[in-house]
N, C-alpha and C. Protein backbone atom coordinates (compact mmCIF):
# COMPACT_ATOMS: atom_id res chain seq x y z
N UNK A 1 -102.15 82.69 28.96
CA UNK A 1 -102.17 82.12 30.29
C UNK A 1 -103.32 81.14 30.39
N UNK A 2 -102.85 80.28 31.20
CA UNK A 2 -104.31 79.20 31.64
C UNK A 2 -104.96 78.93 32.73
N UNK A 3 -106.18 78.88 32.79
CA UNK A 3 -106.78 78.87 34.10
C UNK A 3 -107.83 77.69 34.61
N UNK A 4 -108.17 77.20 35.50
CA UNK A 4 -109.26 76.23 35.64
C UNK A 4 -110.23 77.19 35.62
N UNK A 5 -111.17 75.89 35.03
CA UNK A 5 -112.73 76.36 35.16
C UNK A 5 -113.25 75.89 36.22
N UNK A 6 -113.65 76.59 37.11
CA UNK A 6 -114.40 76.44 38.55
C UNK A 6 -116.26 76.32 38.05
N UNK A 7 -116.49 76.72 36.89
CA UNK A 7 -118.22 76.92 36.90
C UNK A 7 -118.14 76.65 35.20
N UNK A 8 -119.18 75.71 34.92
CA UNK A 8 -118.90 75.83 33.06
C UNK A 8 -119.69 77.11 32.99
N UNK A 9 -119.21 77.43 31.14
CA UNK A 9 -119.92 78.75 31.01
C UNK A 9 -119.14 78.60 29.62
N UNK A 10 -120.45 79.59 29.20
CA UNK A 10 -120.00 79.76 27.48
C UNK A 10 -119.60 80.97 27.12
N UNK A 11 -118.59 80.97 26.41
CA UNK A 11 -117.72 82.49 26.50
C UNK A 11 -118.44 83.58 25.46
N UNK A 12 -118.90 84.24 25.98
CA UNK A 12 -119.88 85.30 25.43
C UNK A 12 -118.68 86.01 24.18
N UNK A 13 -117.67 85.69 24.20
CA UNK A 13 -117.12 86.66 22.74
C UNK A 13 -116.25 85.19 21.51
N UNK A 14 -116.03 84.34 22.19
CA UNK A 14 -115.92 82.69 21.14
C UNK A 14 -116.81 82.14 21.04
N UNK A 15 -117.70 82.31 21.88
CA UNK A 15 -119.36 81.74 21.87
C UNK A 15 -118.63 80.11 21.82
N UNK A 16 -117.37 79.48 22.86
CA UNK A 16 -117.14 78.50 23.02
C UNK A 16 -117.54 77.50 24.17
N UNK A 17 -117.99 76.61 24.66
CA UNK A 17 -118.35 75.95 25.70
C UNK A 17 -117.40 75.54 26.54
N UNK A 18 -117.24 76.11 28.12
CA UNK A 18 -115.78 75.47 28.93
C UNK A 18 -116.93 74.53 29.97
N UNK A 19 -116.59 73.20 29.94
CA UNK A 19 -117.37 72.54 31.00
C UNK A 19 -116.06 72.52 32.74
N UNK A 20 -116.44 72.64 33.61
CA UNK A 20 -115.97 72.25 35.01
C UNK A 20 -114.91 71.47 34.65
N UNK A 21 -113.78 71.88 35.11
CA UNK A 21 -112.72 71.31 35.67
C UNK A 21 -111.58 71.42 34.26
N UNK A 22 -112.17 71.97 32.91
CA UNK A 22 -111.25 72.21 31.66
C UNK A 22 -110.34 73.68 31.70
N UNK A 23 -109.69 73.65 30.84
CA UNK A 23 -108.71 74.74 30.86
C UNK A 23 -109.16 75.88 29.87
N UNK A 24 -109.22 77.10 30.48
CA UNK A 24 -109.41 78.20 29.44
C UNK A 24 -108.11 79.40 29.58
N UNK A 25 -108.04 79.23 28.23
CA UNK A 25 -106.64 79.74 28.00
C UNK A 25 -107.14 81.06 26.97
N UNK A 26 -105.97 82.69 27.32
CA UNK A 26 -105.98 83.56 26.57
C UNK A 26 -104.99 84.31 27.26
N UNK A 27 -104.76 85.40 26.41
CA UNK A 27 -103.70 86.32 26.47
C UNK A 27 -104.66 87.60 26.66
N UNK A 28 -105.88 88.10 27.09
CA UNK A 28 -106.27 88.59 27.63
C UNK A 28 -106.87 88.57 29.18
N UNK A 29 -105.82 89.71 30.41
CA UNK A 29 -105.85 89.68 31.34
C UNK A 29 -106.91 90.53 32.09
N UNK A 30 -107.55 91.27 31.03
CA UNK A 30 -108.93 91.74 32.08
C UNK A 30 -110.46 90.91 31.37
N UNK A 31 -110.31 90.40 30.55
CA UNK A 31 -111.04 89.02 30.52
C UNK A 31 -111.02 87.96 31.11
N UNK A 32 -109.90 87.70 32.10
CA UNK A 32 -109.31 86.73 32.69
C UNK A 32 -109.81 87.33 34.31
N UNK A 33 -109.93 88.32 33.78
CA UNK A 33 -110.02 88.98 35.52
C UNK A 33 -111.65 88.79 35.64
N UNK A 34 -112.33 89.64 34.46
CA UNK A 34 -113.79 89.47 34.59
C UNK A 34 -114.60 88.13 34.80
N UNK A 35 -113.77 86.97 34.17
CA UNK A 35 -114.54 85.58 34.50
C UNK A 35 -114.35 85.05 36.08
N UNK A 36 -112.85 85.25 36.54
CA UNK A 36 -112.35 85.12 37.65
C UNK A 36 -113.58 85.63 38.89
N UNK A 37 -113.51 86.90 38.34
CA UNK A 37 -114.61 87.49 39.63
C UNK A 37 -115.85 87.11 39.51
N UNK A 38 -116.35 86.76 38.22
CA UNK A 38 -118.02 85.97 37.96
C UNK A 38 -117.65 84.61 39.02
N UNK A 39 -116.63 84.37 39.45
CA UNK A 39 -116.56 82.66 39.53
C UNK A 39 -116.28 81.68 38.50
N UNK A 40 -116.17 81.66 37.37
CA UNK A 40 -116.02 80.88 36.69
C UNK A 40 -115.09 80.26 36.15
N UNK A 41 -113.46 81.17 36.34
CA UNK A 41 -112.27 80.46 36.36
C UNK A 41 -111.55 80.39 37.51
N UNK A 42 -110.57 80.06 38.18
CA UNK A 42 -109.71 80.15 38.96
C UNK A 42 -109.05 81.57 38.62
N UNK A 43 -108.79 82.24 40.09
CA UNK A 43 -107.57 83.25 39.37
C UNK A 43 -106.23 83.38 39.40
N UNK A 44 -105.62 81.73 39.78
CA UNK A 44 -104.03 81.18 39.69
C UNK A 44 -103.94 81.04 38.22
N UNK A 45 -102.80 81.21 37.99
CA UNK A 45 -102.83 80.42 36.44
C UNK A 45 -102.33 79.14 36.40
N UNK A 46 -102.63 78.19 35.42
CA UNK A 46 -102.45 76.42 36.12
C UNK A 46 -101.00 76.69 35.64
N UNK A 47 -100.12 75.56 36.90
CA UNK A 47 -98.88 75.11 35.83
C UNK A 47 -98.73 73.96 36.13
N UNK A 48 -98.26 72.84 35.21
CA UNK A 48 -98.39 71.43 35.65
C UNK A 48 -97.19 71.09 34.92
N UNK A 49 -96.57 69.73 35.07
CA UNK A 49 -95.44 69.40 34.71
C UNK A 49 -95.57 68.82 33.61
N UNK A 50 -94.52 68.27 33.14
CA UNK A 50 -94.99 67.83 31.94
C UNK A 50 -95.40 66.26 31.69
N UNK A 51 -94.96 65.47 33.28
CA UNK A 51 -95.45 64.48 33.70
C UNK A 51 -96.96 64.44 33.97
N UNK A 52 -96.79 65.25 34.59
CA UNK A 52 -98.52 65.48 35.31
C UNK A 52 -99.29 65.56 33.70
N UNK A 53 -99.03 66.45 32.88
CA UNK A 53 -99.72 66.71 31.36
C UNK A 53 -100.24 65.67 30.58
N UNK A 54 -98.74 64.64 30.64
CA UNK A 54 -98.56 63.53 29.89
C UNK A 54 -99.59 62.22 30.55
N UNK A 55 -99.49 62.31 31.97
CA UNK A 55 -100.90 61.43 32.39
C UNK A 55 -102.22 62.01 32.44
N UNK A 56 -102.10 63.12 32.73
CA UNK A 56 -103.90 63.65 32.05
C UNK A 56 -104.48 63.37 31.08
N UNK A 57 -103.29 63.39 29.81
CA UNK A 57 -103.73 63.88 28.61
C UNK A 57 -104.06 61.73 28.06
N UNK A 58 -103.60 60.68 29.05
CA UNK A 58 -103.50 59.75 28.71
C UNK A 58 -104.98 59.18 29.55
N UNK A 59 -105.50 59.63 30.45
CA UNK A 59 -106.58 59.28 31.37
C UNK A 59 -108.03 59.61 30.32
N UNK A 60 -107.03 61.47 30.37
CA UNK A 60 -108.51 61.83 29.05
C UNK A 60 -108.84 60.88 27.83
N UNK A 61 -107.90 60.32 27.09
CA UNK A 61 -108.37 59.61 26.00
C UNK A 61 -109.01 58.48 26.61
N UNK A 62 -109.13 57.94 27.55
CA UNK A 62 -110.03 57.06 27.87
C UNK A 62 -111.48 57.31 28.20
N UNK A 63 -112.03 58.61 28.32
CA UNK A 63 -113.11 59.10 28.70
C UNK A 63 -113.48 60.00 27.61
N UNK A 64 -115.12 59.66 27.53
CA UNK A 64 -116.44 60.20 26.59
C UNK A 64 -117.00 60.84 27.04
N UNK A 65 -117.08 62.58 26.44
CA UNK A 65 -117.41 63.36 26.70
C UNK A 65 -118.88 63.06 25.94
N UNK A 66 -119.80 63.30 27.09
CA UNK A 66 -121.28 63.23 26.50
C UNK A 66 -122.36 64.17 26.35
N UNK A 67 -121.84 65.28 26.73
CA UNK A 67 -122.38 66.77 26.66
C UNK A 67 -122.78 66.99 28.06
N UNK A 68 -123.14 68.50 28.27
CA UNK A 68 -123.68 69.05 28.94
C UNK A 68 -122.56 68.62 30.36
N UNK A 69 -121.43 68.60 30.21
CA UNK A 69 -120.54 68.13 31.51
C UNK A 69 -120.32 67.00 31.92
N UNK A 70 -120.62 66.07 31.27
CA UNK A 70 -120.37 65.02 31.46
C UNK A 70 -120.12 63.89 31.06
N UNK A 71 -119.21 63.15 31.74
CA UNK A 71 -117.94 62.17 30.96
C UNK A 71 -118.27 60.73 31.24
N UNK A 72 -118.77 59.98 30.31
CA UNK A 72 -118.82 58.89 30.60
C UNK A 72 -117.19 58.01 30.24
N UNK A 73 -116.87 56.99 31.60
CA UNK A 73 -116.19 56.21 31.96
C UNK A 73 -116.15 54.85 31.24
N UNK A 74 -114.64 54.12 31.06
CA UNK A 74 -114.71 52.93 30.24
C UNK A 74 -115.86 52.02 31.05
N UNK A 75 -116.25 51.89 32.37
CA UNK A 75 -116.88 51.30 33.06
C UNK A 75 -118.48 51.43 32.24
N UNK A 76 -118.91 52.75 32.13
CA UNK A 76 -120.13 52.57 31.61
C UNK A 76 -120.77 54.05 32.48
N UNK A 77 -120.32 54.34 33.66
CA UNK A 77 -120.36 55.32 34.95
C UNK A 77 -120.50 56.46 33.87
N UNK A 78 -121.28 57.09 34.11
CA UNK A 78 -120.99 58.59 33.72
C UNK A 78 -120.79 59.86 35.22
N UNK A 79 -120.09 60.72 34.80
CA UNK A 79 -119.94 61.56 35.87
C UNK A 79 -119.64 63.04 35.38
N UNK A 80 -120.14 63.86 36.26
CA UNK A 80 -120.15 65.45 35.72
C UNK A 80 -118.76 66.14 36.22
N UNK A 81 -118.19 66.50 35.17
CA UNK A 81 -116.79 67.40 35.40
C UNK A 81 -115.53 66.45 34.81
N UNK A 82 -115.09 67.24 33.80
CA UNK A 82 -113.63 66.64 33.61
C UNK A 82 -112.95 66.33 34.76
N UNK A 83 -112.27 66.93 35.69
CA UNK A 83 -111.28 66.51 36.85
C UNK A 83 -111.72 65.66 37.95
N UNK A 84 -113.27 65.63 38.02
CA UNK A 84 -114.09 64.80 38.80
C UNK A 84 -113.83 63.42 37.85
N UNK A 85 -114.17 63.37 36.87
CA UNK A 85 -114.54 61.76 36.03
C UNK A 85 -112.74 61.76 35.45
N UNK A 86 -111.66 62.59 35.86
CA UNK A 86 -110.25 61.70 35.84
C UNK A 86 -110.11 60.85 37.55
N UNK A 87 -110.14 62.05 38.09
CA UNK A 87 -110.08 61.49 39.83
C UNK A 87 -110.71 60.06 40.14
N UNK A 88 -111.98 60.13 39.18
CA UNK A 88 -112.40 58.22 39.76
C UNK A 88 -112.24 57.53 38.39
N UNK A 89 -111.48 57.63 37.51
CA UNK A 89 -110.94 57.00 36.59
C UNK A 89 -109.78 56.92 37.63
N UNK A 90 -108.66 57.36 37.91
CA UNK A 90 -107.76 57.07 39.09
C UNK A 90 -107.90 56.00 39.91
N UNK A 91 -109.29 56.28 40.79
CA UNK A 91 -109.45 55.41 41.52
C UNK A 91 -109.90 54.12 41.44
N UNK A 92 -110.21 54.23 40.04
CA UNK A 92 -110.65 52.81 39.04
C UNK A 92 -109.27 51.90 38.66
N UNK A 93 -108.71 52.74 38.73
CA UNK A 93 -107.41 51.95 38.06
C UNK A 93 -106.01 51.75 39.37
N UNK A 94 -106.90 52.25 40.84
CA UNK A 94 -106.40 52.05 41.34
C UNK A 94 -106.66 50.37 42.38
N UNK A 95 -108.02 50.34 41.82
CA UNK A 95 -108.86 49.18 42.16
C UNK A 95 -109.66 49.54 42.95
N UNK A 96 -110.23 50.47 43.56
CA UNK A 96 -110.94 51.06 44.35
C UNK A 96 -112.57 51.02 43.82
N UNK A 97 -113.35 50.05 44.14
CA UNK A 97 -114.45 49.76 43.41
C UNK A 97 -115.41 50.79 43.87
N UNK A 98 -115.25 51.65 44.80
CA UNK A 98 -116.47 52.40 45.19
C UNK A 98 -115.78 53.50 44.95
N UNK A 99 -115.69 54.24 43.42
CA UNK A 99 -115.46 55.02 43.12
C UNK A 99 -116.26 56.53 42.65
């Protein structure tokens, strides 16, 4: 199952890094429960289309992950959170200069 990350955090048993707004995925549901109640994932599980997937996954390759949460933009902008630095990549390409 998959969930948003509401808080980054490093998974104390993959010892993996989830920054804000990425997907953490497992087939364990009281691990899923325990991060949930820390705050740190959502406790919906995501489902997105395969449209919706196919433009995420096309926004993301335009953006540089620069550590510690944050994504620098073809612009030069850096911004903290995956879904935050797609949302004004959006609004970049929507022409919206005060993004």
């Amino acid at each position: 199952m998959k969930y948003e990350v509401k808080k980054e955090f490093i998974d104390k048993h993959s010892k993996e890094y989830f920054s804000e707004g990425s997907v953490y995925e497992t087939e364990n549901t009281e691990r899923a429960d325990e991060l949930a109640k820390a705050g740190f994932i959502s406790e919906e599980v995501m489902t997105k289309t395969e449209a919706e997937q196919a433009e995420e996954a096309a926004l993301e390759e335009r953006l540089n992950h620069v550590g510690g949460g944050y994504f620098e933009l073809p612009n030069g902008e850096k911004v903290r959170g995956r879904e935050n630095a797609i949302e004004v990549l959006k609004k970049l390409d929507n022409g919206d200069e005060k993004a």
